[in-house]
C-alpha atoms as a PDB file:
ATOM      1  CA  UNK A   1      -9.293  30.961   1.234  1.00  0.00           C
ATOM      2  CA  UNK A   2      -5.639  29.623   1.992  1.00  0.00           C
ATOM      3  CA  UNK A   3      -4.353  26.438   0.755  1.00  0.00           C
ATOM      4  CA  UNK A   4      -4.706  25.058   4.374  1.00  0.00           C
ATOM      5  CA  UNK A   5      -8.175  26.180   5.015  1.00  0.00           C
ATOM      6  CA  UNK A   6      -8.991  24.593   1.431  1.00  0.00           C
ATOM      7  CA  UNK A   7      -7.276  21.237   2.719  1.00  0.00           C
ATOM      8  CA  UNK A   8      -9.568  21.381   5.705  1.00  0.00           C
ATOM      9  CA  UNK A   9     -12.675  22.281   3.813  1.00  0.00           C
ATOM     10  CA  UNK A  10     -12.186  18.869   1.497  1.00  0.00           C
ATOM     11  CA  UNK A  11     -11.298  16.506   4.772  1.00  0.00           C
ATOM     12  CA  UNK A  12     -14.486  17.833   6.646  1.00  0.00           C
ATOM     13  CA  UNK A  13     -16.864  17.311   3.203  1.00  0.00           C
ATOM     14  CA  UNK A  14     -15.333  13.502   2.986  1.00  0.00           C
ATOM     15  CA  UNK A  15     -17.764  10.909   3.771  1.00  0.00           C
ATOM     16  CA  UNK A  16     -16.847   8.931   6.894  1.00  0.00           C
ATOM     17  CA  UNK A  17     -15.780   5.592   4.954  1.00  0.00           C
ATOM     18  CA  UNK A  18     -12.690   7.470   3.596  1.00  0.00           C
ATOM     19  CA  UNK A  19     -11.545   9.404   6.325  1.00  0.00           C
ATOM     20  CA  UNK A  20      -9.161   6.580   7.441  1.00  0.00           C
ATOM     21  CA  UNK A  21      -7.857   6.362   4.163  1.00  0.00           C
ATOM     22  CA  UNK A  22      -7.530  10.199   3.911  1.00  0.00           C
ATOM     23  CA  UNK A  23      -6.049   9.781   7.152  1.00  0.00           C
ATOM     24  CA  UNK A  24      -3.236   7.439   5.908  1.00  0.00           C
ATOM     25  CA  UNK A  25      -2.453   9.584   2.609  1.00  0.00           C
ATOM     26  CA  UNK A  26      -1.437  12.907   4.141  1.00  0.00           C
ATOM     27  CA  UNK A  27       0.462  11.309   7.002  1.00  0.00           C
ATOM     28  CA  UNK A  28       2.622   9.614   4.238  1.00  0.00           C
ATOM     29  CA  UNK A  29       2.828  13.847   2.713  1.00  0.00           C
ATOM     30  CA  UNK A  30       3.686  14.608   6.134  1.00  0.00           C
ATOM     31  CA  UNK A  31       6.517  11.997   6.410  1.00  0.00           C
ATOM     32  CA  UNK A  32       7.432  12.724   2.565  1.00  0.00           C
ATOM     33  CA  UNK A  33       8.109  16.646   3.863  1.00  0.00           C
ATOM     34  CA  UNK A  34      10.006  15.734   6.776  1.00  0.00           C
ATOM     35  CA  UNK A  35      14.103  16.613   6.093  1.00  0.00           C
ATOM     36  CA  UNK A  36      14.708  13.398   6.342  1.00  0.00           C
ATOM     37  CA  UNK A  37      11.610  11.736   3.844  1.00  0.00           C
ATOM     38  CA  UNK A  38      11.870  11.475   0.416  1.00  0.00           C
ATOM     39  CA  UNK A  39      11.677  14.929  -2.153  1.00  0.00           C
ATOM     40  CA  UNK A  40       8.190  15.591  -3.560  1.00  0.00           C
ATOM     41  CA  UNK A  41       9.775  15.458  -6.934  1.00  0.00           C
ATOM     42  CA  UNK A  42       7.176  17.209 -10.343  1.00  0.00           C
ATOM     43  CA  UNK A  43       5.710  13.510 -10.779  1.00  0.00           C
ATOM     44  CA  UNK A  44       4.772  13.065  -7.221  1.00  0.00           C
ATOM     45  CA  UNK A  45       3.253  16.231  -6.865  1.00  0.00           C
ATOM     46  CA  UNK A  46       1.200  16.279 -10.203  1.00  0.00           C
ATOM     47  CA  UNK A  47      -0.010  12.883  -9.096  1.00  0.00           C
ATOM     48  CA  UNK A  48      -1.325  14.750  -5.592  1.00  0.00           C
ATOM     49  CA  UNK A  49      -2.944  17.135  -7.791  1.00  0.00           C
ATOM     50  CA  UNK A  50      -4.785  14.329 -10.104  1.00  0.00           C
ATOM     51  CA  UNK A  51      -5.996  12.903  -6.431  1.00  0.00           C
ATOM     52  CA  UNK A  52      -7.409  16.117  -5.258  1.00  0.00           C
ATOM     53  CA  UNK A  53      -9.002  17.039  -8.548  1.00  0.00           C
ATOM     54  CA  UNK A  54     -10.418  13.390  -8.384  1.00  0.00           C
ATOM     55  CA  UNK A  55     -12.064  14.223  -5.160  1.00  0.00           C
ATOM     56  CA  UNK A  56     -12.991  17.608  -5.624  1.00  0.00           C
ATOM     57  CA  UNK A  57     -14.952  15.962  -8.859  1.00  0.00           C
ATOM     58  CA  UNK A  58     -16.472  13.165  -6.394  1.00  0.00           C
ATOM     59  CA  UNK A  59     -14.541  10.050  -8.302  1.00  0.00           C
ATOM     60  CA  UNK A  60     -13.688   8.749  -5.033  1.00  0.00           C
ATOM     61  CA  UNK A  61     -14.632   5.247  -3.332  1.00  0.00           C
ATOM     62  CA  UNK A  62     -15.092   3.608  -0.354  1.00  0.00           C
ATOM     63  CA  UNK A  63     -11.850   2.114   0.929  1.00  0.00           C
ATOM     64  CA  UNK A  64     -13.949  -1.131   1.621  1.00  0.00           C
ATOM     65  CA  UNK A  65     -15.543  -1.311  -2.167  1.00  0.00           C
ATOM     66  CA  UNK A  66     -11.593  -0.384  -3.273  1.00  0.00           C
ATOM     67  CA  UNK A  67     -10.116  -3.595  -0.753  1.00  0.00           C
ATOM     68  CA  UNK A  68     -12.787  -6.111  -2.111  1.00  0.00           C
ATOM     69  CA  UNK A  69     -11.863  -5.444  -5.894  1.00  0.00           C
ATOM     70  CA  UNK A  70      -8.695  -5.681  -4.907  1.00  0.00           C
ATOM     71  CA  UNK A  71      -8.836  -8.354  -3.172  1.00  0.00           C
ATOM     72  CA  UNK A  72      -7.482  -7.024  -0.065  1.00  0.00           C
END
């Protein structure tokens, strides 16, 4: 399986509450690998890693239960 077939395996097994926020997280990787957008420096991309392991492992929340302990 190639990296982007992987990528679209994990977005299609999210639950619906955190597609939006899934939604927001690679546009910002898209904008962060446009010529113009910030490097992906080693700390940046070891803290993608962290996040994908995290949902991979299912230690993911709802955006909505992560904006009320927030406070948001």
């Amino acid at each position: 399986m190639t990296t982007r077939e992987a990528l679209h395996h994990l977005v299609d097994e999210l639950p619906e509450e955190q597609t939006e926020l899934a939604s927001l997280w690679l546009e910002d990787l898209r904008h962060a690998a446009d010529e113009d957008g910030p490097p992906l420096d080693a700390e940046v991309l070891t803290s993608i890693d962290r996040g994908v392991a995290d949902v991979r492992a299912g230690r993911v929340k709802p955006l909505a239960e992560y904006e009320r302990e927030r406070g948001l």
